[in-house]
C-alpha atoms as a PDB file:
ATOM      1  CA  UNK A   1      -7.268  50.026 -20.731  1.00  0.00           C
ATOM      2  CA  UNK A   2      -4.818  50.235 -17.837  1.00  0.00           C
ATOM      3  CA  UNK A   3      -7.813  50.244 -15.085  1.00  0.00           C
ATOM      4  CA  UNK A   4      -9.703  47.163 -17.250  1.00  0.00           C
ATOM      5  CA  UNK A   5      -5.857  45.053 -16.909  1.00  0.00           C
ATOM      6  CA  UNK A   6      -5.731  46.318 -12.874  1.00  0.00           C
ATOM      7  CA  UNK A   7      -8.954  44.751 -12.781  1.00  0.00           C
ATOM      8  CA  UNK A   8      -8.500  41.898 -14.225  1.00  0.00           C
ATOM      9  CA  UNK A   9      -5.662  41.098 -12.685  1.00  0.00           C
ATOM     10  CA  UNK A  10      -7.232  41.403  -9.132  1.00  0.00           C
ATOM     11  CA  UNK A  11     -10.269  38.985  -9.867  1.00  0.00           C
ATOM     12  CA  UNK A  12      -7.600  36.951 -11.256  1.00  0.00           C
ATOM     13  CA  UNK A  13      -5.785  36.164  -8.078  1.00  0.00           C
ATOM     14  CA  UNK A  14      -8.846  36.972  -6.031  1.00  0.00           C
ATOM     15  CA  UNK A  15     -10.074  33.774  -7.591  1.00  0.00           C
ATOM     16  CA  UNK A  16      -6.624  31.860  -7.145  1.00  0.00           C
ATOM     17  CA  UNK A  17      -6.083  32.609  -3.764  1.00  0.00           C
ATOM     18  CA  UNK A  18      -9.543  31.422  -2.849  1.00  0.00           C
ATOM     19  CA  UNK A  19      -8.939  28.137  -4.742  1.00  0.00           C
ATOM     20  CA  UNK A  20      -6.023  27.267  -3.339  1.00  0.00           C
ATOM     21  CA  UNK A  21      -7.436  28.366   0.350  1.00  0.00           C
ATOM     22  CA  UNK A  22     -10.086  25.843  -0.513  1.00  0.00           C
ATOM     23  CA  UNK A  23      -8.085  23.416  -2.017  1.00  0.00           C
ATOM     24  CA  UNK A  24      -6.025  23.749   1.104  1.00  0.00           C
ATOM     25  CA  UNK A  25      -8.900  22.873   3.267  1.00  0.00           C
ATOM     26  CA  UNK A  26     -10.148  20.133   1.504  1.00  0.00           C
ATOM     27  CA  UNK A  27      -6.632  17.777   1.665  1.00  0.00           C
ATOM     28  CA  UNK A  28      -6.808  19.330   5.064  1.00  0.00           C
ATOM     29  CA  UNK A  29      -9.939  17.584   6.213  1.00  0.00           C
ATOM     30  CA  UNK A  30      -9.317  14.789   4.687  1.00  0.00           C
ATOM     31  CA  UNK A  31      -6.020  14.264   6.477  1.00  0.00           C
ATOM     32  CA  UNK A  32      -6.636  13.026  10.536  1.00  0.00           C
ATOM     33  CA  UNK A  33      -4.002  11.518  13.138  1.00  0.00           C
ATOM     34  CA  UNK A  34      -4.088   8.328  13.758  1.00  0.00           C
ATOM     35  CA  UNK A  35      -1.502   5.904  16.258  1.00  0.00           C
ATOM     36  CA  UNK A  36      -1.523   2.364  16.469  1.00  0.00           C
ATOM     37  CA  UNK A  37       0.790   0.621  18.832  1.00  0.00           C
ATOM     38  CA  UNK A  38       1.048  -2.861  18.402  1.00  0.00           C
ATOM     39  CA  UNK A  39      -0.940  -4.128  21.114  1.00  0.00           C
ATOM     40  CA  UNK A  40      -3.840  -2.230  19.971  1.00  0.00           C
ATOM     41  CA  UNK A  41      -3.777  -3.882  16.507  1.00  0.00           C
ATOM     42  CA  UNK A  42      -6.827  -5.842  15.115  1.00  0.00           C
ATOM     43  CA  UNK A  43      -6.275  -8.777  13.596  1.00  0.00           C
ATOM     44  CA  UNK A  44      -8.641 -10.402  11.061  1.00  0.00           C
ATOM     45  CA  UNK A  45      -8.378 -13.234   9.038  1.00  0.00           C
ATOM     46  CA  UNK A  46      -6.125 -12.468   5.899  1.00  0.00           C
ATOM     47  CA  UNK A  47      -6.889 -12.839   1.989  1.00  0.00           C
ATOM     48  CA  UNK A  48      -7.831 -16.584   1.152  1.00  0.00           C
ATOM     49  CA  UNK A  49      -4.927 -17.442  -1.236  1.00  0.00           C
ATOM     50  CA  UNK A  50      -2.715 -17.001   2.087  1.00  0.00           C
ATOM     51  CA  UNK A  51      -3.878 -19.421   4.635  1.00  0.00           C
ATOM     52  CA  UNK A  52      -2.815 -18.838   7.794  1.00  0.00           C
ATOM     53  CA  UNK A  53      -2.273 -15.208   7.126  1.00  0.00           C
ATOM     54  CA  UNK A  54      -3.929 -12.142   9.363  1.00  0.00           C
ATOM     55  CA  UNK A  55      -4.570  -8.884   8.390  1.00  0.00           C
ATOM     56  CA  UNK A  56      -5.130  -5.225   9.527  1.00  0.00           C
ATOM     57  CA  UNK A  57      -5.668  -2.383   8.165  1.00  0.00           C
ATOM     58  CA  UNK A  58      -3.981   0.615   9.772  1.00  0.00           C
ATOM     59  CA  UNK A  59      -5.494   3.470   8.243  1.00  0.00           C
ATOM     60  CA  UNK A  60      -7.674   3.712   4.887  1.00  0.00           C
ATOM     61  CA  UNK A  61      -9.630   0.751   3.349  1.00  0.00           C
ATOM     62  CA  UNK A  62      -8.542  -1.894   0.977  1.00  0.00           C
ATOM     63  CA  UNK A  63     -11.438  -1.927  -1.150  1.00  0.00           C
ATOM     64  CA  UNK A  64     -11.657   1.651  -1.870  1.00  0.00           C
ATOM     65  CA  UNK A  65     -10.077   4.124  -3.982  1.00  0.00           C
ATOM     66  CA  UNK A  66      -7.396   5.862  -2.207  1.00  0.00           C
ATOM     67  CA  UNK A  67      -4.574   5.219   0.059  1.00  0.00           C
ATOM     68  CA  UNK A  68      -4.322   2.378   2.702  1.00  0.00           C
ATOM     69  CA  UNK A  69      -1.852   1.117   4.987  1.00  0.00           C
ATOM     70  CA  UNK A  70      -2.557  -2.811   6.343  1.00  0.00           C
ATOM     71  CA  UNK A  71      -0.131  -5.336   7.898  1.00  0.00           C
ATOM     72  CA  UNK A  72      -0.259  -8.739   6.986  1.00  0.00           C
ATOM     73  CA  UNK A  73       0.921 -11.117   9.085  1.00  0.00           C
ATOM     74  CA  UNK A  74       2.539 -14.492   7.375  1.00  0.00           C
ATOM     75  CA  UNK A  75       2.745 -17.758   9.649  1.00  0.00           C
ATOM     76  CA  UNK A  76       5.942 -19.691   9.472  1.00  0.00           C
ATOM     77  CA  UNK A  77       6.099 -22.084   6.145  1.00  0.00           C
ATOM     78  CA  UNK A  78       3.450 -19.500   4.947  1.00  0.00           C
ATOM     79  CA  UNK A  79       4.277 -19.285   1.176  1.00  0.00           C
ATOM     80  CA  UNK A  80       2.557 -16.629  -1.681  1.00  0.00           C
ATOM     81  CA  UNK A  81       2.056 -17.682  -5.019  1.00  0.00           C
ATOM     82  CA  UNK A  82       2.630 -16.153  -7.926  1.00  0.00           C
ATOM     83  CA  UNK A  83       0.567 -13.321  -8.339  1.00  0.00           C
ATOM     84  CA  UNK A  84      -0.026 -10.071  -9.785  1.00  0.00           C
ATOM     85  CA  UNK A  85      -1.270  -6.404  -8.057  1.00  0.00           C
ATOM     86  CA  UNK A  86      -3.514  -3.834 -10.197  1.00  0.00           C
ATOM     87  CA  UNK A  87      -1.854  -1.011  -8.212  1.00  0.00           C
ATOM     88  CA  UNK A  88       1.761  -0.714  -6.909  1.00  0.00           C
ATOM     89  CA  UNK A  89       2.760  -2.795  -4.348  1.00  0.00           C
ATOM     90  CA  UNK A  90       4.894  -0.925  -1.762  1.00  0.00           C
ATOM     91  CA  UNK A  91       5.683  -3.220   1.569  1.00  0.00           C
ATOM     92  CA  UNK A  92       8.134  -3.067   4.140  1.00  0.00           C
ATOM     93  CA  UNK A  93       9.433  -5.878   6.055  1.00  0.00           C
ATOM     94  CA  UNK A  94       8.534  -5.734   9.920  1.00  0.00           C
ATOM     95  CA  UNK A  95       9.647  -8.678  11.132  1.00  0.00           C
ATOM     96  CA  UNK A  96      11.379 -11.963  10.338  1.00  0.00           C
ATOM     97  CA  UNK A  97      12.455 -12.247   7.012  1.00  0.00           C
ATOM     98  CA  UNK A  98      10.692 -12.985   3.640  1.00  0.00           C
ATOM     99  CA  UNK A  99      12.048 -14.610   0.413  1.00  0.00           C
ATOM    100  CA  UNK A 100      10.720 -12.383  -2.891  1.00  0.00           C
ATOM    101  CA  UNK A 101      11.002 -14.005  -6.171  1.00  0.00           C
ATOM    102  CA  UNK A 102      10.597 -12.558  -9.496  1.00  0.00           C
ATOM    103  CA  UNK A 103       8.098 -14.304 -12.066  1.00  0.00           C
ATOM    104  CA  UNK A 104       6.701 -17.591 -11.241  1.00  0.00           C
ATOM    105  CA  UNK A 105       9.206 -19.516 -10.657  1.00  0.00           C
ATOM    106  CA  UNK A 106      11.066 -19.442  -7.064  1.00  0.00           C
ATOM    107  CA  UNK A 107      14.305 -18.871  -8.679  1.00  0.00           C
ATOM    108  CA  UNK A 108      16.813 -16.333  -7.907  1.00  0.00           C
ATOM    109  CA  UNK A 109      14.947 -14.949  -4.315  1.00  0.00           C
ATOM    110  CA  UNK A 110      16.352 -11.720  -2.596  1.00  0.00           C
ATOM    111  CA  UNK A 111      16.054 -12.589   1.121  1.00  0.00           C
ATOM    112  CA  UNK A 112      14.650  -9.369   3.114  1.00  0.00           C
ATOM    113  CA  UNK A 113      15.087  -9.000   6.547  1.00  0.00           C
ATOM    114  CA  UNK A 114      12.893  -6.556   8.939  1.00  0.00           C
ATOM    115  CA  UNK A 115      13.691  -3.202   7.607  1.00  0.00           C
ATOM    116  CA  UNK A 116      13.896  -3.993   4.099  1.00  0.00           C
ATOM    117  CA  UNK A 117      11.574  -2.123   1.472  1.00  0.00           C
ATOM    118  CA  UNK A 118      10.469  -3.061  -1.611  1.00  0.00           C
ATOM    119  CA  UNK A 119       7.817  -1.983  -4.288  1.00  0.00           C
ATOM    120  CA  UNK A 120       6.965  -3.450  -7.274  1.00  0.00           C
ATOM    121  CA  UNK A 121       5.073  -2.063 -10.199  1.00  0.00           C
ATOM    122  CA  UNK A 122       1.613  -2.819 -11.671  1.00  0.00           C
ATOM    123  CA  UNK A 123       0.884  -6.507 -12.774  1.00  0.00           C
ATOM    124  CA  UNK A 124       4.730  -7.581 -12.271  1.00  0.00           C
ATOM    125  CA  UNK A 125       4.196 -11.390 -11.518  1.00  0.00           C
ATOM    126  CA  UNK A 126       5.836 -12.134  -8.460  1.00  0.00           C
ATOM    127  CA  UNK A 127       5.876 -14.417  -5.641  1.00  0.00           C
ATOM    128  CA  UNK A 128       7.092 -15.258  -2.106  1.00  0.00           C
ATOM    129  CA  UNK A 129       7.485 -17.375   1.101  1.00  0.00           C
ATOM    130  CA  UNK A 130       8.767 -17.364   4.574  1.00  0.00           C
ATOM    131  CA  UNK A 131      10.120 -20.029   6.742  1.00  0.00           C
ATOM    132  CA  UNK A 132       9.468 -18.134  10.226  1.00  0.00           C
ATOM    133  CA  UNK A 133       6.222 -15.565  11.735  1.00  0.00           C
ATOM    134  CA  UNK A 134       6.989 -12.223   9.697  1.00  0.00           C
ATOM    135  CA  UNK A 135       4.849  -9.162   9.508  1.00  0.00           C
ATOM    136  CA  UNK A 136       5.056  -6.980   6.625  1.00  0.00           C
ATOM    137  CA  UNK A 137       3.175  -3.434   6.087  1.00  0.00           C
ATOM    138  CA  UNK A 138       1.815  -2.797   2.628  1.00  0.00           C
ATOM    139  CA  UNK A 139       1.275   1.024   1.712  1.00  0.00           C
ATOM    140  CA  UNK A 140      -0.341   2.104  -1.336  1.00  0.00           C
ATOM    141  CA  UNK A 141      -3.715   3.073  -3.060  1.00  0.00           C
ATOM    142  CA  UNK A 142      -6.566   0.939  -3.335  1.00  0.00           C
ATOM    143  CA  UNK A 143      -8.372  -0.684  -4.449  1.00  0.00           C
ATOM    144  CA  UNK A 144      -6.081  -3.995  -3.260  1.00  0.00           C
ATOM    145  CA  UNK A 145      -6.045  -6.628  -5.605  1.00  0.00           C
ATOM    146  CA  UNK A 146      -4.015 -10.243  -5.809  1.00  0.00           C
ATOM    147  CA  UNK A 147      -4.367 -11.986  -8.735  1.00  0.00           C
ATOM    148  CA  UNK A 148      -3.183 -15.505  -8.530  1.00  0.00           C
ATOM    149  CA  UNK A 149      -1.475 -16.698 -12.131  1.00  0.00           C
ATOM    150  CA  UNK A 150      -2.054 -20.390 -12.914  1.00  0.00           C
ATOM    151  CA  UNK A 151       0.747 -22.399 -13.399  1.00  0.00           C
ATOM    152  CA  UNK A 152       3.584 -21.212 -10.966  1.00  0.00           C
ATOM    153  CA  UNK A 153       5.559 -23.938  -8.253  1.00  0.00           C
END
């Protein structure tokens, strides 16, 4: 009984150390460096409901399950409207400064300057503007969607 437990308990973590190993290697592979300095940034036109706007994608794909990082680059006067993500919307504030409005009314906006973070959860209506060039990076699993909601200012 003892030597059928001893054995046992060594195919037991022979088979957890060699899953983990391969589990190891797997998010290993998938995993490869990547630096982007800003000249070196490609620019392409940016979603529709945002004229104006460029985009790039840093690392990842939009479209695809999975996570992405983009930049999206908002003219001055540019302004969002109200709209909803599928996924969470994580972004951080570049440059210039954006105005981010709860809901679909522009009421009540928190003014974020370059630096600022926010991140808003699944279809949370929301929408925004800027009065000068600003550059935001949006970080977060894909696929990307906007949603525009009917009715908003």
């Amino acid at each position: 009984m003892k030597r059928m437990m001893l054995l046992l308990m060594v195919i037991f973590f022979s088979l957890a150390g060699s899953g983990a190993a391969h589990e190891k290697k797997m998010a290993q592979s998938a995993v490869k460096t990547i630096i982007v300095v800003p000249n070196d940034i490609q620019w392409q036109a940016g979603p529709p409901a945002i004229p104006g706007a460029q985009m790039a994608v840093l690392e990842g794909g939009l479209s695809k399950p999975g996570f992405f990082v983009a930049r999206l680059k908002l003219p001055a006067g540019a302004r969002i409207a109200p709209h909803f993500h599928d996924n969470v919307e994580r972004v951080t504030v570049i440059s210039g400064n954006i105005k981010l409005a709860m809901g679909m009314t522009q009421e009540n906006p928190v003014l974020l300057p370059a630096g600022s973070y926010f991140s808003i959860k699944p279809k949370t209506v929301h929408n925004a503007w800027v009065d000068e060039e600003t550059v935001v990076q949006i970080t977060t699993r894909g696929p990307w969607t906007l949603h525009a909601v009917k009715g908003g200012k």
